[in-house]
N, C-alpha and C. Protein backbone atom coordinates (compact mmCIF):
# COMPACT_ATOMS: atom_id res chain seq x y z
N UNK A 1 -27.20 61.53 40.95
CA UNK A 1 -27.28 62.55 41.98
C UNK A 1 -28.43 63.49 41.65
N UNK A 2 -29.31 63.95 42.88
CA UNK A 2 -30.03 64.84 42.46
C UNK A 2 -29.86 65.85 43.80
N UNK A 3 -30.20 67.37 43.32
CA UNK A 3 -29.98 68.18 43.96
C UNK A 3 -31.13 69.11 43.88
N UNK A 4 -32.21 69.23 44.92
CA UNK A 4 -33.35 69.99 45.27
C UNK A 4 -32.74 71.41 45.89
N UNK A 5 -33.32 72.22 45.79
CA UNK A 5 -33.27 73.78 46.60
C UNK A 5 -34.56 74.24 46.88
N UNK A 6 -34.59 74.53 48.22
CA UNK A 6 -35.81 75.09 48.49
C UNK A 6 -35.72 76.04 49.68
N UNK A 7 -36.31 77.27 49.71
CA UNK A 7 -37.43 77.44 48.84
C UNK A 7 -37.45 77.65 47.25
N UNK A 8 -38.20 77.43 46.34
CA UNK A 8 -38.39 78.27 45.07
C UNK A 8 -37.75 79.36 44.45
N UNK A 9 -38.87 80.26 45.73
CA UNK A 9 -38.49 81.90 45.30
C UNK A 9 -38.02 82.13 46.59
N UNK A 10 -38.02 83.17 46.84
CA UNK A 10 -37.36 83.77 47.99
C UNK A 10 -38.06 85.17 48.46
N UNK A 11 -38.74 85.71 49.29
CA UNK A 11 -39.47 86.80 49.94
C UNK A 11 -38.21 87.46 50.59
N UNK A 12 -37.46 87.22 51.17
CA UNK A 12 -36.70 88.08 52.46
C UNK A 12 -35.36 88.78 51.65
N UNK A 13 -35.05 87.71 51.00
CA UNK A 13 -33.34 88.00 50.51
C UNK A 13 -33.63 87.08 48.60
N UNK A 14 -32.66 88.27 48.10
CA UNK A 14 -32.18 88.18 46.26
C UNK A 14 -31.79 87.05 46.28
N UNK A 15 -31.86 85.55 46.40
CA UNK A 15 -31.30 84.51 46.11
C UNK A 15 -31.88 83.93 44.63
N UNK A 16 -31.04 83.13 44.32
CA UNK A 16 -31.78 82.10 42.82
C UNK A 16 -31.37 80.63 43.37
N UNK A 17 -32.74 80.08 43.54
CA UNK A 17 -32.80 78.43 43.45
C UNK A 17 -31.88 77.82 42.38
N UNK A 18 -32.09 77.84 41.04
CA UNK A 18 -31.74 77.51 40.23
C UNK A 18 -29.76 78.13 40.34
N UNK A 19 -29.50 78.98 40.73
CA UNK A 19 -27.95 79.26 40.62
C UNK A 19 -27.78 78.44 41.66
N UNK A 20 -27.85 78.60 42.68
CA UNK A 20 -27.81 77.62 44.32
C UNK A 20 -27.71 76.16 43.55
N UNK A 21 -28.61 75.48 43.13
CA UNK A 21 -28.55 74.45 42.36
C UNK A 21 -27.21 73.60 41.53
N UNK A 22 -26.69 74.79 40.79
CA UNK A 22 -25.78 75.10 39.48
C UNK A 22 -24.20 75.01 40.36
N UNK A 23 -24.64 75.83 41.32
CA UNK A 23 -23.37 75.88 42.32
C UNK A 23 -22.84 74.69 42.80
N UNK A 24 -23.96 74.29 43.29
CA UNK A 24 -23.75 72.85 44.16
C UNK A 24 -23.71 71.59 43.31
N UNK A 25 -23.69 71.60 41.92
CA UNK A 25 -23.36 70.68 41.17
C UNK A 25 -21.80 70.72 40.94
N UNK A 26 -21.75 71.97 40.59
CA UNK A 26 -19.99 72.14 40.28
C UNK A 26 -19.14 71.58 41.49
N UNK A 27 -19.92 72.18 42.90
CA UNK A 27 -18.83 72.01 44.17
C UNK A 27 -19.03 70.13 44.21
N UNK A 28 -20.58 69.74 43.79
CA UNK A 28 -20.08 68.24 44.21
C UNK A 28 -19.20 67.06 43.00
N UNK A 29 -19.56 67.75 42.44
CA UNK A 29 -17.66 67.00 40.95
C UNK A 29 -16.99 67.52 41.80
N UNK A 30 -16.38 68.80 42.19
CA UNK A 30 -14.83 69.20 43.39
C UNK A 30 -14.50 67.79 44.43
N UNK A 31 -15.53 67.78 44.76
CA UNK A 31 -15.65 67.14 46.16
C UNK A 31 -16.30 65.46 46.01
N UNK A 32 -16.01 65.09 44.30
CA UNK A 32 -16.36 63.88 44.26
C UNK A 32 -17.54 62.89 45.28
N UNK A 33 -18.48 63.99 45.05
CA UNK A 33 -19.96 63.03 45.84
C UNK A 33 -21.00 63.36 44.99
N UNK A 34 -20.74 63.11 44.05
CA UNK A 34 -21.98 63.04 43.04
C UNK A 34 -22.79 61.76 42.67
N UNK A 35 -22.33 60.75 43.83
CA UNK A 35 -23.20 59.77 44.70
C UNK A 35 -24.58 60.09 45.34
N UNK A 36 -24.33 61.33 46.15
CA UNK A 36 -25.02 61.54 47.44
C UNK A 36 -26.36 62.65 46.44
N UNK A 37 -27.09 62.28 46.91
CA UNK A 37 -28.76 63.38 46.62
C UNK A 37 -28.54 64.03 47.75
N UNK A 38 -28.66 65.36 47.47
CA UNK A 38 -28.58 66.79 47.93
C UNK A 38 -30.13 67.02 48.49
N UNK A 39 -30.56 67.78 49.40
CA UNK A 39 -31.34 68.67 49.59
C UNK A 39 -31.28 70.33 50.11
N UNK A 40 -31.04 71.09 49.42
CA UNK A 40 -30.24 72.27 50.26
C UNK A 40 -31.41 73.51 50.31
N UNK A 41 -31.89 73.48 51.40
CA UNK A 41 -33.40 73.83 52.51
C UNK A 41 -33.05 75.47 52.84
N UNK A 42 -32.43 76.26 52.08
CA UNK A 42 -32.24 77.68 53.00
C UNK A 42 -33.03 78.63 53.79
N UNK A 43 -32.50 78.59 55.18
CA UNK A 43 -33.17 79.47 55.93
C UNK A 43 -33.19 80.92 55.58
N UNK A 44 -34.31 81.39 55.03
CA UNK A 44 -33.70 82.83 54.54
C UNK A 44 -34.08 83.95 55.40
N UNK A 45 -34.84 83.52 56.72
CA UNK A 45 -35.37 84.78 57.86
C UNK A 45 -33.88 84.96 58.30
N UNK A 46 -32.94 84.32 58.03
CA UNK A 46 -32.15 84.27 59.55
C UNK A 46 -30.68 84.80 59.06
N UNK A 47 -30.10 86.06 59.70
CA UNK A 47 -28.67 86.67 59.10
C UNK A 47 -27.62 86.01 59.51
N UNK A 48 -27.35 84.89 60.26
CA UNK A 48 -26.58 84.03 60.31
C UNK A 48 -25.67 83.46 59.46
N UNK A 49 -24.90 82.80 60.17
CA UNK A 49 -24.14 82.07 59.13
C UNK A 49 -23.76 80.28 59.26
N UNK A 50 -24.85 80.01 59.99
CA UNK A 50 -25.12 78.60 60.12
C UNK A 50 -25.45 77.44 59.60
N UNK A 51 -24.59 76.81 59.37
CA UNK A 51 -25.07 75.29 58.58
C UNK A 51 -25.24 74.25 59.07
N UNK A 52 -25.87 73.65 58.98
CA UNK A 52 -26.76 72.01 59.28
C UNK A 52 -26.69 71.17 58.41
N UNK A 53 -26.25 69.99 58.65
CA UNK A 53 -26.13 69.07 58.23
C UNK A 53 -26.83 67.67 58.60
N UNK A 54 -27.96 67.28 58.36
CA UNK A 54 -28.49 65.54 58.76
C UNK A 54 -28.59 64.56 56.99
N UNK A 55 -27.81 64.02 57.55
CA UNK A 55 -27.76 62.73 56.83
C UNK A 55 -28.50 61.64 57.12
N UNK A 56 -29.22 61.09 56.19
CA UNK A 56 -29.86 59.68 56.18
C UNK A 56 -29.29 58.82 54.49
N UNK A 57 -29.31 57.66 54.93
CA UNK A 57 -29.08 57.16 53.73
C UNK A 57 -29.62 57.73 52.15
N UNK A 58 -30.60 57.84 52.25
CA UNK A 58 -31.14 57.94 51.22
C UNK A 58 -30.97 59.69 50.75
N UNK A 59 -30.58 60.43 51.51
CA UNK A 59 -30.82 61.82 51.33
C UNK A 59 -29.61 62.78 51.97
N UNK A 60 -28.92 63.53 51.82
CA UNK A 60 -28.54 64.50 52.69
C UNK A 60 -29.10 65.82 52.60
N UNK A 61 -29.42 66.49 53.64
CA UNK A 61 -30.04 67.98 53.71
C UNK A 61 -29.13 68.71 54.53
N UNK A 62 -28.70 69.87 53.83
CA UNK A 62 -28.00 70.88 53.72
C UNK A 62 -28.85 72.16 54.30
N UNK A 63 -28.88 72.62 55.77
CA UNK A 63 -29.71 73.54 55.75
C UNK A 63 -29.00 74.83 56.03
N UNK A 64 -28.40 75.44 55.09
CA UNK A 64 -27.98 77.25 55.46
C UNK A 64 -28.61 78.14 56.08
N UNK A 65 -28.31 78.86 56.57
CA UNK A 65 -29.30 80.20 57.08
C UNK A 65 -28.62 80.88 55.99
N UNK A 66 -29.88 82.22 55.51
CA UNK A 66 -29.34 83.03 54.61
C UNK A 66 -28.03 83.37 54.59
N UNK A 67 -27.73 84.06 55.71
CA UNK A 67 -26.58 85.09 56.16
C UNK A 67 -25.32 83.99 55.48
N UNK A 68 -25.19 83.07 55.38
CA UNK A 68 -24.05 81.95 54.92
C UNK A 68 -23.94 82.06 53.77
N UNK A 69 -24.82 82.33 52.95
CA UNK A 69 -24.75 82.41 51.45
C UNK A 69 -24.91 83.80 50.73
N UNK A 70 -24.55 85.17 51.83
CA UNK A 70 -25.07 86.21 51.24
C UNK A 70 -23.65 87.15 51.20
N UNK A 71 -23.53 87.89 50.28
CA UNK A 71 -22.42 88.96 49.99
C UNK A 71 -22.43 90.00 51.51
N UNK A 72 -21.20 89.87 52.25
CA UNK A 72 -21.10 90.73 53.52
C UNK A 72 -21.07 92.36 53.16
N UNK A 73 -20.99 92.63 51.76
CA UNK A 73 -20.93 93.98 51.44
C UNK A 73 -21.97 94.49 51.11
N UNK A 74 -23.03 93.54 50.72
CA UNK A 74 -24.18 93.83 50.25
C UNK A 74 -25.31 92.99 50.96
N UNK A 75 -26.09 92.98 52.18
CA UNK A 75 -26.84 92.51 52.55
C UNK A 75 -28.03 92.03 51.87
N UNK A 76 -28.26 91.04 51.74
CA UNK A 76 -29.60 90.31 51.60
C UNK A 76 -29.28 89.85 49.99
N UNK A 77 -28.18 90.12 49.57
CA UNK A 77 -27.86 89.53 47.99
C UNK A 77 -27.20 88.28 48.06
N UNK A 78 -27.19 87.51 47.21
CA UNK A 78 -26.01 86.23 47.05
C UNK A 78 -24.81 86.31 46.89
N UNK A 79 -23.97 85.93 47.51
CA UNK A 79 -22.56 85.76 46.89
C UNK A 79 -22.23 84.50 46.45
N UNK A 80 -21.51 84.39 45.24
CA UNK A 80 -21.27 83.17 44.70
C UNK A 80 -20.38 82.73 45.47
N UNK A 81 -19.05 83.17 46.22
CA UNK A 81 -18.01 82.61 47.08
C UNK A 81 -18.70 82.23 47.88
N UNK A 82 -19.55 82.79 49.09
CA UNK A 82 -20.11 82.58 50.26
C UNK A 82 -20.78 81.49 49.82
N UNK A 83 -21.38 81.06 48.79
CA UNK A 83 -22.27 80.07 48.77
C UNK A 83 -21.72 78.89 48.42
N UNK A 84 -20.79 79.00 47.29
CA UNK A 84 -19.76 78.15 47.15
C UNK A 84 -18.80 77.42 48.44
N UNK A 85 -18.73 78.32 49.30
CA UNK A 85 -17.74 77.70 50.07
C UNK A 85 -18.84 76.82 51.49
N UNK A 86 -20.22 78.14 51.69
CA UNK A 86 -21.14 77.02 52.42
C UNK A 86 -21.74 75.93 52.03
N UNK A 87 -21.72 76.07 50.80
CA UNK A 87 -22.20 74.28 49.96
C UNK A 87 -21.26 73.29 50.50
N UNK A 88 -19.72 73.79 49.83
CA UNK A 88 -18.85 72.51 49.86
C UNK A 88 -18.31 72.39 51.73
N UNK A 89 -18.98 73.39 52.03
CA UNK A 89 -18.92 72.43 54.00
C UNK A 89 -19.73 71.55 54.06
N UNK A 90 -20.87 71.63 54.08
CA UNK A 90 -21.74 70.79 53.99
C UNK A 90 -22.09 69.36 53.58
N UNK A 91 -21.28 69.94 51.95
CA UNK A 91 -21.21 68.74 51.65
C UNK A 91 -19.88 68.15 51.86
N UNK A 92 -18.78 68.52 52.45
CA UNK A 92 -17.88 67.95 53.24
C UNK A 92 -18.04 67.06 54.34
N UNK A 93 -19.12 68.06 55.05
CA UNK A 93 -19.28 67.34 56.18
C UNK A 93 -20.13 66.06 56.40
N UNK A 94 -20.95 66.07 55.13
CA UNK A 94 -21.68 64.95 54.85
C UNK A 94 -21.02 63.32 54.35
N UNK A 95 -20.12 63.97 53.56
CA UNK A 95 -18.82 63.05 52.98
C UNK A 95 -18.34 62.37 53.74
N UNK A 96 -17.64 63.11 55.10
CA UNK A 96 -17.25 62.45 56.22
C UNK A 96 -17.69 61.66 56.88
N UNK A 97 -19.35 62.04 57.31
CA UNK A 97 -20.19 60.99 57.83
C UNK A 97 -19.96 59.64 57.16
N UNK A 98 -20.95 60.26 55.52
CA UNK A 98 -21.29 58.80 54.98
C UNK A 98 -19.46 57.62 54.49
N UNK A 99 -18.43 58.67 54.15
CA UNK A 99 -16.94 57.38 54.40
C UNK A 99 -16.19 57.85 54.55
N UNK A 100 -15.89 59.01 54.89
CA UNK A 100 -14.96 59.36 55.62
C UNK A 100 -14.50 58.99 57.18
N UNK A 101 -14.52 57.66 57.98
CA UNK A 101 -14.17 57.98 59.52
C UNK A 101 -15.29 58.64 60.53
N UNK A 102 -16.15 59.27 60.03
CA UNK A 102 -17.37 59.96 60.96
C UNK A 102 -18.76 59.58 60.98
N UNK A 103 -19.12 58.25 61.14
CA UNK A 103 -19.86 57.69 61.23
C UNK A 103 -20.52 57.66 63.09
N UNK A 104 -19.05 57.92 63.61
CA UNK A 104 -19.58 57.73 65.31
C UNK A 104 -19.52 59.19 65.58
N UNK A 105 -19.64 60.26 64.35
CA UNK A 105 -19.73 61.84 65.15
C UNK A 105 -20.58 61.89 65.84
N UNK A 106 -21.09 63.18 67.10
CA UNK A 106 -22.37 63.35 66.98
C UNK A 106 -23.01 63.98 66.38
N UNK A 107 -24.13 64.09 66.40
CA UNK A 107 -25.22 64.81 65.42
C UNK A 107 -25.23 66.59 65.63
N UNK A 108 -24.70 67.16 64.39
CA UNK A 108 -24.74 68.82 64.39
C UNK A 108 -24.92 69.22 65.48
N UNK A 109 -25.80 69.06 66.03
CA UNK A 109 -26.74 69.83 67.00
C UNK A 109 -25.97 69.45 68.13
N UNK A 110 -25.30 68.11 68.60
CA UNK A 110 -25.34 67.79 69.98
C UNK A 110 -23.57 67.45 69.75
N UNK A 111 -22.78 68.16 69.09
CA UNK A 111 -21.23 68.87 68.91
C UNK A 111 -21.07 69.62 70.22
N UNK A 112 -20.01 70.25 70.49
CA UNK A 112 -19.73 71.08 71.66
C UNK A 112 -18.98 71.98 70.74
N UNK A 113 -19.00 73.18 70.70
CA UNK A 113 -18.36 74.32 70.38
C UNK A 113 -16.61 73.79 69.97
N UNK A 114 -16.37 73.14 70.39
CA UNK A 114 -14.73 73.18 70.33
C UNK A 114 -14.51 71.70 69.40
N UNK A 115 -15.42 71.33 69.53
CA UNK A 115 -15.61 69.81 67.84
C UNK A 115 -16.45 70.27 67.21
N UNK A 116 -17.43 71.37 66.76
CA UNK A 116 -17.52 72.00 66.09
C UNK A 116 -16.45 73.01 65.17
N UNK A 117 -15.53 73.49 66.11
CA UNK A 117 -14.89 74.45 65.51
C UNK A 117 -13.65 73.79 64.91
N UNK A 118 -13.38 72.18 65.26
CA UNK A 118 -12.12 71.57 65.05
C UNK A 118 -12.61 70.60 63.79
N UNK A 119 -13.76 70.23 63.24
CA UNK A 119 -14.15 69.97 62.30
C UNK A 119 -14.35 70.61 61.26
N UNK A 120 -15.42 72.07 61.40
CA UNK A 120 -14.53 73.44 60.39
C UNK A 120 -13.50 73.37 59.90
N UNK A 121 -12.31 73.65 61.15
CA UNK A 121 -10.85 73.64 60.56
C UNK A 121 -10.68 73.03 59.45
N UNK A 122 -11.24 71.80 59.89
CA UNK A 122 -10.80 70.11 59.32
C UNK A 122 -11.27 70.70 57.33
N UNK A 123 -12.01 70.92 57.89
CA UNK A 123 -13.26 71.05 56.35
C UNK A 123 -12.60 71.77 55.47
N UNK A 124 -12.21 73.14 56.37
CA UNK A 124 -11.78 74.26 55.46
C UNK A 124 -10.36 74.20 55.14
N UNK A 125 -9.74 73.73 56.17
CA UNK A 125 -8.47 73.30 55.17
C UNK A 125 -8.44 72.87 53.75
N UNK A 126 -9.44 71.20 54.00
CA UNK A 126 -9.05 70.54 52.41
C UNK A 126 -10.27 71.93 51.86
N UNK A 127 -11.38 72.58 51.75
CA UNK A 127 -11.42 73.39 51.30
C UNK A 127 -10.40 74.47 50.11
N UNK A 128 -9.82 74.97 51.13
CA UNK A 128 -8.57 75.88 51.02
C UNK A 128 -7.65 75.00 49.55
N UNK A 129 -7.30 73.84 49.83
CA UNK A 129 -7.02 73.10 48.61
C UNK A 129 -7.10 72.44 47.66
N UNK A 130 -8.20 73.00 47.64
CA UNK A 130 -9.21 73.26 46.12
C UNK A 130 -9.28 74.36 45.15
N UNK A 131 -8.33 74.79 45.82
CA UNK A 131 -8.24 76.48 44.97
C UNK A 131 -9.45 77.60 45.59
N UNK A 132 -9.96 77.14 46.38
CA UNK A 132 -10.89 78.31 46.58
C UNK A 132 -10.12 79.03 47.64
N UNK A 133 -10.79 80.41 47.41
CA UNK A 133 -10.47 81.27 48.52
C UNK A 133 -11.17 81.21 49.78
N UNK A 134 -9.73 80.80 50.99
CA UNK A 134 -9.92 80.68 52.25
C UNK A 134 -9.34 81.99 52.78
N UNK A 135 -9.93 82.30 54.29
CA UNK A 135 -9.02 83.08 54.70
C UNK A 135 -8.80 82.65 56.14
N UNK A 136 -7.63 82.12 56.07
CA UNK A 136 -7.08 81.10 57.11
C UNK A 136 -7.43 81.14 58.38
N UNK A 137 -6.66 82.89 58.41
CA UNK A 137 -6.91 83.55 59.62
C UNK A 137 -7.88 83.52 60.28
N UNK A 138 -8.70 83.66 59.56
CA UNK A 138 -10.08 83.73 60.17
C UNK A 138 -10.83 82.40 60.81
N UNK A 139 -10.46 81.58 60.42
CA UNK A 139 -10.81 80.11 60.62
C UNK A 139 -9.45 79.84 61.80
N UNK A 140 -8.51 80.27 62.07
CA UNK A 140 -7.56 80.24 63.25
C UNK A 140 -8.01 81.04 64.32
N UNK A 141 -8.52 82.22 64.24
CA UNK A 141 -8.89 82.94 65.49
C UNK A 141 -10.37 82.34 65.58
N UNK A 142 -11.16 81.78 65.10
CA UNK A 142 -12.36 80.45 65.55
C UNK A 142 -11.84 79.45 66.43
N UNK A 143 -11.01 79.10 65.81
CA UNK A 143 -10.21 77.35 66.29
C UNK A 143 -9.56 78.30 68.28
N UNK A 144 -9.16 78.80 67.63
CA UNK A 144 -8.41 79.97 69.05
C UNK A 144 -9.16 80.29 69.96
N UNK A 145 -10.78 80.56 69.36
CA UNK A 145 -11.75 81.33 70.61
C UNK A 145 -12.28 79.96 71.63
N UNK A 146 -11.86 78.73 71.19
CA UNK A 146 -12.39 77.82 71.27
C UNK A 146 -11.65 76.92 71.69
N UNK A 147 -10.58 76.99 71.55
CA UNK A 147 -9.60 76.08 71.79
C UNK A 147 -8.65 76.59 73.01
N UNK A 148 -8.10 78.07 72.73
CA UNK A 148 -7.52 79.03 73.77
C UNK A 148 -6.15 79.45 72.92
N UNK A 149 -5.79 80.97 73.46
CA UNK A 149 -4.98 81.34 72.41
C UNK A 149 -3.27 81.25 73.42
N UNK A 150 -3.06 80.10 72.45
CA UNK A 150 -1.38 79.50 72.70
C UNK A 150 -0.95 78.72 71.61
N UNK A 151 0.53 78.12 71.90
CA UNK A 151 1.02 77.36 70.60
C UNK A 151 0.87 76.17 70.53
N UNK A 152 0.70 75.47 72.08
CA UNK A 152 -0.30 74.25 71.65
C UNK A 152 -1.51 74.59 70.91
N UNK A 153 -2.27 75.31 70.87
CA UNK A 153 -3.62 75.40 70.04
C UNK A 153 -3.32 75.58 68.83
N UNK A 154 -2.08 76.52 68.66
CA UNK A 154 -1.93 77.23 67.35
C UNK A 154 -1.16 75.73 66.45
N UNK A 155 -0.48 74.90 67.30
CA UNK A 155 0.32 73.74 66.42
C UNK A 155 -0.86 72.24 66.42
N UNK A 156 -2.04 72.23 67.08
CA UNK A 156 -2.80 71.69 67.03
C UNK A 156 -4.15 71.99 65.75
N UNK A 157 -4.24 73.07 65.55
CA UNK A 157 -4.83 73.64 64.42
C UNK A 157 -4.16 73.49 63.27
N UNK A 158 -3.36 73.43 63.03
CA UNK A 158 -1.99 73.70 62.10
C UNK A 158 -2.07 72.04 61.26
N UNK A 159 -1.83 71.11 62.29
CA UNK A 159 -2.30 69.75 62.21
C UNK A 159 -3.75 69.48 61.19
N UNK A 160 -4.80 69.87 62.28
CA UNK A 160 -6.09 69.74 61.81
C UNK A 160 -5.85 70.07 60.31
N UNK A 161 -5.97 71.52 60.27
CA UNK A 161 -5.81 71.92 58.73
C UNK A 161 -5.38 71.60 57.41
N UNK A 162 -3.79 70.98 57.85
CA UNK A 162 -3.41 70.40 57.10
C UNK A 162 -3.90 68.30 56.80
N UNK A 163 -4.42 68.19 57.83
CA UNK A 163 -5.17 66.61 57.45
C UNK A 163 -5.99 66.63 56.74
N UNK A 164 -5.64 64.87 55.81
CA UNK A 164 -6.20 64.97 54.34
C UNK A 164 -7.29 63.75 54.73
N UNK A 165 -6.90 63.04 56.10
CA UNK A 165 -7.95 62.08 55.97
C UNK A 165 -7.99 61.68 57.48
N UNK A 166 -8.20 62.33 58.55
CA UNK A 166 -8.54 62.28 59.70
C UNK A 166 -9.65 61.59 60.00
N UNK A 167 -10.11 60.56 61.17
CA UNK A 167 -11.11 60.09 61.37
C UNK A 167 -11.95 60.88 62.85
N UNK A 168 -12.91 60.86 62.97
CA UNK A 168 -13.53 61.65 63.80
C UNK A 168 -12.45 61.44 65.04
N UNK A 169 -12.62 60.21 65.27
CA UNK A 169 -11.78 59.73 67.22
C UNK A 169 -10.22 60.52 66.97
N UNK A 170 -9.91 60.66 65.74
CA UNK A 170 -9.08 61.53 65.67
C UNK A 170 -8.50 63.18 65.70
N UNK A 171 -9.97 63.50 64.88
CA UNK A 171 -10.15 64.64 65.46
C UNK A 171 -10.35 65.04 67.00
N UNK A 172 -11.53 64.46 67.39
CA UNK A 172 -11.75 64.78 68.56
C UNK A 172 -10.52 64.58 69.62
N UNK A 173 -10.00 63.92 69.43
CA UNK A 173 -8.88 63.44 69.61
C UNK A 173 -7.92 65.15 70.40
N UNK A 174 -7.53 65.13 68.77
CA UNK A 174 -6.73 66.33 68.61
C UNK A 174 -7.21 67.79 69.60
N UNK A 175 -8.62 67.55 69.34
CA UNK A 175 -9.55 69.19 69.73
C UNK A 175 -9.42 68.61 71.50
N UNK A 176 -9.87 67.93 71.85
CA UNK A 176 -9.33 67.61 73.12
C UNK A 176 -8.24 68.17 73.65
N UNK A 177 -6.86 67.14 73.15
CA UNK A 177 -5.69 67.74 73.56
C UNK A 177 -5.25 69.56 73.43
N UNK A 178 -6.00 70.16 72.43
CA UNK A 178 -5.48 71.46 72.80
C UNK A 178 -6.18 71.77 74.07
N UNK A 179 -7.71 71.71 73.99
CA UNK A 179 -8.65 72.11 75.15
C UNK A 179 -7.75 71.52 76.69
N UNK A 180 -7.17 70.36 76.87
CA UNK A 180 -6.57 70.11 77.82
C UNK A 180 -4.88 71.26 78.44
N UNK A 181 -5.17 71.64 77.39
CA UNK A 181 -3.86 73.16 77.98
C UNK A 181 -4.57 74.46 78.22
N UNK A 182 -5.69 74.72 77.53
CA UNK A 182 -6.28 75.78 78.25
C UNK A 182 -6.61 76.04 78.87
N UNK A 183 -6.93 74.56 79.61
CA UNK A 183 -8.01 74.45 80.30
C UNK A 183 -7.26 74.97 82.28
């Protein structure tokens, strides 16, 4: 496995290549893909909290916007949680592609808001049971803004979260059927 970070240095925001690096070695032993070569590309103009994911065989690239990897108390610094937990999406979500069931996703970009937000779930659940700190809630009122706030959504999330090995047609599946009561 090899794991690139770039940029270097950093002009906009306090980040370290080399910790970013260090991080994402530990999260990929967690997450058993120390198969997969990393590229993790951070956007650092941007206060966001957006991640990208394209996979090709030979490579996966991980692209954060700063705001994903930065302490919410302290602007423009690193947080080791925040970064920790946007690594191991990423590289979750990459996992999935390359054998997990998500081979027929679509591509980041061309998701719809509500298989976006039902794949999150998906992520941050097994996340969550890894010992890291999740905060559930917060990832439920996402799934909610998106899904619509009822107990089909709320027992459809509930599902997601707790799945240990869902396949995309399954997910989508699922994110469907709540969207079909809100709708």
């Amino acid at each position: 496995m090899t794991i690139r970070v770039t940029p270097e240095s950093y002009q906009f925001v306090a980040f370290d290549s080399a910790y970013i690096a260090r991080i994402a070695a530990r999260v990929a032993a967690l997450l058993h893909v120390e198969d997969i070569n990393f590229h993790i590309d951070v956007e650092e103009t941007s206060p966001l909290t957006r991640v990208f994911v394209n996979v090709t065989p030979e490579l996966v690239t991980i692209n954060p916007h700063s705001g994903a990897l930065e302490d919410t108390r302290r602007p423009r610094q690193q947080s080791e949680t925040a970064t920790t937990i946007t690594l191991a999406r990423g590289m979750l979500r990459a996992r999935d592609r390359i054998r997990g069931g998500f081979e027929n996703a679509p591509l980041d970009i061309d998701l719809t808001l509500a298989q976006n937000a039902a794949w999150d779930t998906y992520i941050m659940g097994r996340i969550s049971r890894l010992d890291i700190q999740i905060k559930e809630q917060a990832w439920l009122y996402n799934f909610r803004n998106r899904h619509g706030f009822n107990d089909i959504s709320d027992s459809v999330f509930a599902r997601i979260w707790s799945g240990e090995s869902l396949t995309w047609s399954e997910l989508d599946s699922l994110s469907t059927s709540a969207l079909s009561v809100s709708a």
